[in-house]
PDB file of N, CA and C in Angstrom:
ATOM      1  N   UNK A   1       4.556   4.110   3.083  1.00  0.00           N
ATOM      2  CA  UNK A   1       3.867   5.297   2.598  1.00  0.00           C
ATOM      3  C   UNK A   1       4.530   5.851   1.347  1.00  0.00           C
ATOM      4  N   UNK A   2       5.577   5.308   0.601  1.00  0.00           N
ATOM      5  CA  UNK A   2       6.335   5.972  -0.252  1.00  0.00           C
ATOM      6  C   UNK A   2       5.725   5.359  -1.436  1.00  0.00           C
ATOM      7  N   UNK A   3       5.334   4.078  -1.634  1.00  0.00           N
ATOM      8  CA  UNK A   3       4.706   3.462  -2.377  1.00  0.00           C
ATOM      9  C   UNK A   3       3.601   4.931  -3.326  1.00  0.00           C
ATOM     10  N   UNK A   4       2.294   4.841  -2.331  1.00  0.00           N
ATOM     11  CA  UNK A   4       1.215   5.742  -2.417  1.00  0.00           C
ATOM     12  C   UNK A   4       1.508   6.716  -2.854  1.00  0.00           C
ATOM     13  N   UNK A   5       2.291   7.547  -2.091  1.00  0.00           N
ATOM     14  CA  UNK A   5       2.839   8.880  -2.530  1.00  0.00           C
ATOM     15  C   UNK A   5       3.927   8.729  -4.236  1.00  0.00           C
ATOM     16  N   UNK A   6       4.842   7.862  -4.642  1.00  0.00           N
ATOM     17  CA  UNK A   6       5.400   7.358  -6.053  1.00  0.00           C
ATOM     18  C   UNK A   6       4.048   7.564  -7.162  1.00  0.00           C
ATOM     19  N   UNK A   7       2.579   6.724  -6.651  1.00  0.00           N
ATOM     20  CA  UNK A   7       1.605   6.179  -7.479  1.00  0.00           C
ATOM     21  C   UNK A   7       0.957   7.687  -7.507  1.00  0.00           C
ATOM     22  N   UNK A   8       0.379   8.168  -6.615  1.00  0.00           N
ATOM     23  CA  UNK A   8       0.235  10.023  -6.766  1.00  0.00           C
ATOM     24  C   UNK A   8       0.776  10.803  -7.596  1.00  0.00           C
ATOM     25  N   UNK A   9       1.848  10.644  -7.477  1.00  0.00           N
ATOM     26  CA  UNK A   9       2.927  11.536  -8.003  1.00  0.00           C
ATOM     27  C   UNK A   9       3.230  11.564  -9.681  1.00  0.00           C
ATOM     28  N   UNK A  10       3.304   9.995 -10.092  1.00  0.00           N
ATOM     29  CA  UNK A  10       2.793   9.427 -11.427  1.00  0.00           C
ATOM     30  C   UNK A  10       1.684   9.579 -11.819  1.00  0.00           C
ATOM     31  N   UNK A  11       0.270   9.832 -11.206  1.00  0.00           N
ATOM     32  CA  UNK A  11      -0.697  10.036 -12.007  1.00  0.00           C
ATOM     33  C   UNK A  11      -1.142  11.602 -12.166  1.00  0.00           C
ATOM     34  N   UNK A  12      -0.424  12.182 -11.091  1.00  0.00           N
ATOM     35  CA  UNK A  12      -0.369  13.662 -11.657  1.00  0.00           C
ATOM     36  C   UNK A  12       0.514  14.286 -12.968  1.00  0.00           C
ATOM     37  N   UNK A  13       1.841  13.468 -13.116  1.00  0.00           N
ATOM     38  CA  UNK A  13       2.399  13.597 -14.269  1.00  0.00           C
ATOM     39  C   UNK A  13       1.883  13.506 -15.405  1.00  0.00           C
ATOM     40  N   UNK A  14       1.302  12.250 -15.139  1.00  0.00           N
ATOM     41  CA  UNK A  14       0.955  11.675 -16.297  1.00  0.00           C
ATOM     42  C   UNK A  14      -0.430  12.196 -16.954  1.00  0.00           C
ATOM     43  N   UNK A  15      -1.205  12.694 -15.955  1.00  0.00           N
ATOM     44  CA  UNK A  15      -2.376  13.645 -16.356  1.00  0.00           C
ATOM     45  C   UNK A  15      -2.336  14.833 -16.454  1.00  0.00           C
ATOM     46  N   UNK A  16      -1.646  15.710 -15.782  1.00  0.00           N
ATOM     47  CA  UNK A  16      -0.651  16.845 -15.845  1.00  0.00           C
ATOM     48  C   UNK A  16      -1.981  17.577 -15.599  1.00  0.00           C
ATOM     49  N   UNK A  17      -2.880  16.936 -14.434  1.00  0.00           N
ATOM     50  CA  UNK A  17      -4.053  17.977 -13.459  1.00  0.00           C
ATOM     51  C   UNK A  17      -4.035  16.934 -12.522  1.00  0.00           C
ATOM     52  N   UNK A  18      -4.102  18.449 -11.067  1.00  0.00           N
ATOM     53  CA  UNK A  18      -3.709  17.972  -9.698  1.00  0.00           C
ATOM     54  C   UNK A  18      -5.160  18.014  -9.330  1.00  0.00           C
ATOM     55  N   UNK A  19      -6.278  17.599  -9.844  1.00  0.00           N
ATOM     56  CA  UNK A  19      -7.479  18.260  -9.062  1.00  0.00           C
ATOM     57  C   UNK A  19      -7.796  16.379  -8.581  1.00  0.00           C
ATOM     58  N   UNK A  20      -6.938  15.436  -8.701  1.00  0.00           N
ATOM     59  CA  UNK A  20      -7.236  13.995  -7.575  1.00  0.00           C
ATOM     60  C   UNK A  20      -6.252  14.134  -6.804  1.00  0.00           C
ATOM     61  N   UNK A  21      -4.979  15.392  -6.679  1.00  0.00           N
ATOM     62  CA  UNK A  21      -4.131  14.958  -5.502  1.00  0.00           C
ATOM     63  C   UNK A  21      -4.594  14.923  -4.468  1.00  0.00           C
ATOM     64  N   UNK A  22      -5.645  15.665  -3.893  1.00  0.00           N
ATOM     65  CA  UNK A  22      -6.341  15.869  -2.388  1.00  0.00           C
ATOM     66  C   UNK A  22      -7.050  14.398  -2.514  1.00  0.00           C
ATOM     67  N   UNK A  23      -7.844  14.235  -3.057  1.00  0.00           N
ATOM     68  CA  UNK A  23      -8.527  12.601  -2.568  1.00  0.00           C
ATOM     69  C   UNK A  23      -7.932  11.501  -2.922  1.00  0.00           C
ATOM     70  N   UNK A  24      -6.702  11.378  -3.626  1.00  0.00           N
ATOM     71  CA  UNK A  24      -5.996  10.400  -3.883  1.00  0.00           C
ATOM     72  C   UNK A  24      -4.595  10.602  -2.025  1.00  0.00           C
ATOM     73  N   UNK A  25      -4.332  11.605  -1.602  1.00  0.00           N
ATOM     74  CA  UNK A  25      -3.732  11.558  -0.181  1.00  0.00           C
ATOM     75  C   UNK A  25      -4.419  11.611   0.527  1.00  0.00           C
ATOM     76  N   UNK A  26      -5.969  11.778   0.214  1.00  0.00           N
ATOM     77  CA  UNK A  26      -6.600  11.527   1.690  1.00  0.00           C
ATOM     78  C   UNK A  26      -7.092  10.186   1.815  1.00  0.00           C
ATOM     79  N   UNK A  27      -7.320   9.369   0.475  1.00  0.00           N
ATOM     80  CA  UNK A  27      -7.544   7.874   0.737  1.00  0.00           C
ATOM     81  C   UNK A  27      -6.041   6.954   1.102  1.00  0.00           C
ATOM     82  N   UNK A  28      -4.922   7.420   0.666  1.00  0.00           N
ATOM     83  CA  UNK A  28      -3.710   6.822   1.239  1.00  0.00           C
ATOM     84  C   UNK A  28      -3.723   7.031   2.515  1.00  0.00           C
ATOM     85  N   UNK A  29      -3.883   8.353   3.148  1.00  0.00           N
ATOM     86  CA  UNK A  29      -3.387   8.348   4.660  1.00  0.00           C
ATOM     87  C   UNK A  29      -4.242   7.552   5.295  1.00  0.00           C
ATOM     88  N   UNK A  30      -6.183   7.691   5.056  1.00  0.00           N
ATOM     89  CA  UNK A  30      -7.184   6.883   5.760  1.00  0.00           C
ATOM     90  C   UNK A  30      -6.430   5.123   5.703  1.00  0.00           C
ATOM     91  N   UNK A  31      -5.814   4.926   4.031  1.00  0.00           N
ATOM     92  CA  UNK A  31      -5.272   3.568   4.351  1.00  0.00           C
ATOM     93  C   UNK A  31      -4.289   2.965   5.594  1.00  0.00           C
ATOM     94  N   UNK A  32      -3.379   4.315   5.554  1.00  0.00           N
ATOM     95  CA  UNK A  32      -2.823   3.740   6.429  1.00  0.00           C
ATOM     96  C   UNK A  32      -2.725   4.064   7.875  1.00  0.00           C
ATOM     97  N   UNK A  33      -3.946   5.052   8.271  1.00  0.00           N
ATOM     98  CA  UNK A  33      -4.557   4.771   9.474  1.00  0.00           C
ATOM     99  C   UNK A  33      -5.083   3.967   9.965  1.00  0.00           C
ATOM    100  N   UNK A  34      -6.485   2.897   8.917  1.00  0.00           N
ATOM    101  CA  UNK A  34      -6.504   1.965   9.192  1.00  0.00           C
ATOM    102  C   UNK A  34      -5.682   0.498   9.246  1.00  0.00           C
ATOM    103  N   UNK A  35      -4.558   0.716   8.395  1.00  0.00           N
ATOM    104  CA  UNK A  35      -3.958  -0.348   8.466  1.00  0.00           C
ATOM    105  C   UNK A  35      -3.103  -0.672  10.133  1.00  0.00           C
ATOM    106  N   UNK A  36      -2.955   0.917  10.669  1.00  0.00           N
ATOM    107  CA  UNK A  36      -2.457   0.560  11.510  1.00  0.00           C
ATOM    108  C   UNK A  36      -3.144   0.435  12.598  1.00  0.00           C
ATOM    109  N   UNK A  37      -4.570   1.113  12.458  1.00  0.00           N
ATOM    110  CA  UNK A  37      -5.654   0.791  13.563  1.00  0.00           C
ATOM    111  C   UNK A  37      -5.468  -1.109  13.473  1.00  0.00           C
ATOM    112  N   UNK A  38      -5.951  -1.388  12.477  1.00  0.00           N
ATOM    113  CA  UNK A  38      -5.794  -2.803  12.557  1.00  0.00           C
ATOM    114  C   UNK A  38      -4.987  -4.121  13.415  1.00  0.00           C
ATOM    115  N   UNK A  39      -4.084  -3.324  12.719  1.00  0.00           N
ATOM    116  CA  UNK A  39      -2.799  -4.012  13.469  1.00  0.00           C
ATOM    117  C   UNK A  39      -2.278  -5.256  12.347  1.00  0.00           C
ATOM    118  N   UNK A  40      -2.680  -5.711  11.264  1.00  0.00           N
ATOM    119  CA  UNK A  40      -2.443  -6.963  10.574  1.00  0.00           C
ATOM    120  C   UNK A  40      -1.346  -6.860  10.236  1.00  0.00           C
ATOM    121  N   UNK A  41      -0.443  -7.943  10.430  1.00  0.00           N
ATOM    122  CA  UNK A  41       0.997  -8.151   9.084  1.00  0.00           C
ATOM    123  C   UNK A  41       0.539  -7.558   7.936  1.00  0.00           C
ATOM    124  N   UNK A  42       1.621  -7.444   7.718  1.00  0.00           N
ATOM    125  CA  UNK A  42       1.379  -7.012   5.631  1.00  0.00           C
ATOM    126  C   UNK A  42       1.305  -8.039   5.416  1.00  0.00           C
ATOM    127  N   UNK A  43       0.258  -8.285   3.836  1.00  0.00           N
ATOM    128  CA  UNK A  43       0.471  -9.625   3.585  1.00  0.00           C
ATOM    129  C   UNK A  43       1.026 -10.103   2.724  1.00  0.00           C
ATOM    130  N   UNK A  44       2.272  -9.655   2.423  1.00  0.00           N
ATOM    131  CA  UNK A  44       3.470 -10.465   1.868  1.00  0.00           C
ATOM    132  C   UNK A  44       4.185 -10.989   2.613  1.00  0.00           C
ATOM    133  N   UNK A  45       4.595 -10.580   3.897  1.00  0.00           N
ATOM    134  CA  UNK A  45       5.076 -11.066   4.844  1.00  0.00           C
ATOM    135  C   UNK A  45       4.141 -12.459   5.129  1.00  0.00           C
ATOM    136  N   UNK A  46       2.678 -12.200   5.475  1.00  0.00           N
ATOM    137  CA  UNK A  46       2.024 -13.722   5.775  1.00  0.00           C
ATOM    138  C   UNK A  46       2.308 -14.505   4.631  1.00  0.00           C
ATOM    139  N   UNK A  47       1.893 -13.990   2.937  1.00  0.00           N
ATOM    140  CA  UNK A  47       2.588 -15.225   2.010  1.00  0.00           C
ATOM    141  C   UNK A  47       3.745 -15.770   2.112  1.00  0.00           C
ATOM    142  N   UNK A  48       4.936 -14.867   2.433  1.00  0.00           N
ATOM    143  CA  UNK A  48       5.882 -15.747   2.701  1.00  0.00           C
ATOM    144  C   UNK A  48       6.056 -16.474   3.560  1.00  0.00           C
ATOM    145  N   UNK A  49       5.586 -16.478   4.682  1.00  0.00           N
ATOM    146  CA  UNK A  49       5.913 -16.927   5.971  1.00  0.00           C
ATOM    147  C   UNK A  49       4.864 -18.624   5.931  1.00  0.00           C
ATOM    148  N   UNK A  50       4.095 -18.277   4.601  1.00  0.00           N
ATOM    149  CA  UNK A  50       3.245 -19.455   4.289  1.00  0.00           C
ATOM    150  C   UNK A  50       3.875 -20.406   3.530  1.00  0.00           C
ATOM    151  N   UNK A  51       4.384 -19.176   2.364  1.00  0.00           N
ATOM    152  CA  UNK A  51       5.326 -20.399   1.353  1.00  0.00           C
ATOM    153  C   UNK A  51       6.415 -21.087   2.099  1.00  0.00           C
ATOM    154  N   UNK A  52       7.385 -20.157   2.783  1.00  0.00           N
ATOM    155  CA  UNK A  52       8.608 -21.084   3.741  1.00  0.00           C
ATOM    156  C   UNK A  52       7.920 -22.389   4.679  1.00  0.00           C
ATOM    157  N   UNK A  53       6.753 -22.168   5.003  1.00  0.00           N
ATOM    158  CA  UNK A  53       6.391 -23.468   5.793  1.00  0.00           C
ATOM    159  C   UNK A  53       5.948 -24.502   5.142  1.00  0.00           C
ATOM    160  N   UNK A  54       5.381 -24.024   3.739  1.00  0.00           N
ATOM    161  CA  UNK A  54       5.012 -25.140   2.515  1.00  0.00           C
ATOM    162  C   UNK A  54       6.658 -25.775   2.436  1.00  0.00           C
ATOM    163  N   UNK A  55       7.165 -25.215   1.861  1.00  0.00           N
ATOM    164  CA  UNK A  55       8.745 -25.493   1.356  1.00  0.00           C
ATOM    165  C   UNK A  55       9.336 -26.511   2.576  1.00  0.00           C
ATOM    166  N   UNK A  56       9.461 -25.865   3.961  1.00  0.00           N
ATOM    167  CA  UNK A  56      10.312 -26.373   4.542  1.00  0.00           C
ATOM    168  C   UNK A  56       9.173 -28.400   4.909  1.00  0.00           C
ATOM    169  N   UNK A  57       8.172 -28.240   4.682  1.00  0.00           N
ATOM    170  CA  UNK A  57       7.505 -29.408   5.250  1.00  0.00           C
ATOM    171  C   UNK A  57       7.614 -30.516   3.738  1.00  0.00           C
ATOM    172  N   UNK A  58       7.721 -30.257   2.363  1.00  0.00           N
ATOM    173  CA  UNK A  58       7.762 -30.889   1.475  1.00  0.00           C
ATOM    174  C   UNK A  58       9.250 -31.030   1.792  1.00  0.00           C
TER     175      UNK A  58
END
């Protein structure tokens, strides 16, 4: 969640108007409600866990 909240935080600077902070944290949190409704690995974890099995079989 620190990610989202960094990328927020930068585009309020950088626009220097807060009138997307409310729908820019309410589409992060919905993200990661559903991510965890879901239940999926992250998927860097599955790429890697793909590349190490490429690697280790060549």
């Amino acid at each position: 969640m620190r990610a989202p909240m960094t990328g927020i935080l930068l585009i309020v600077e950088m626009t220097q108007s807060v009138t997307l902070m409310a729908p820019l944290l309410l589409a992060s949190v919905a993200a990661v409600v559903v991510a965890s409704w879901v239940r999926s690995p992250p998927i860097y974890d599955t790429l890697r866990e793909r590349m190490g099995a490429v690697r280790h079989r060549g």
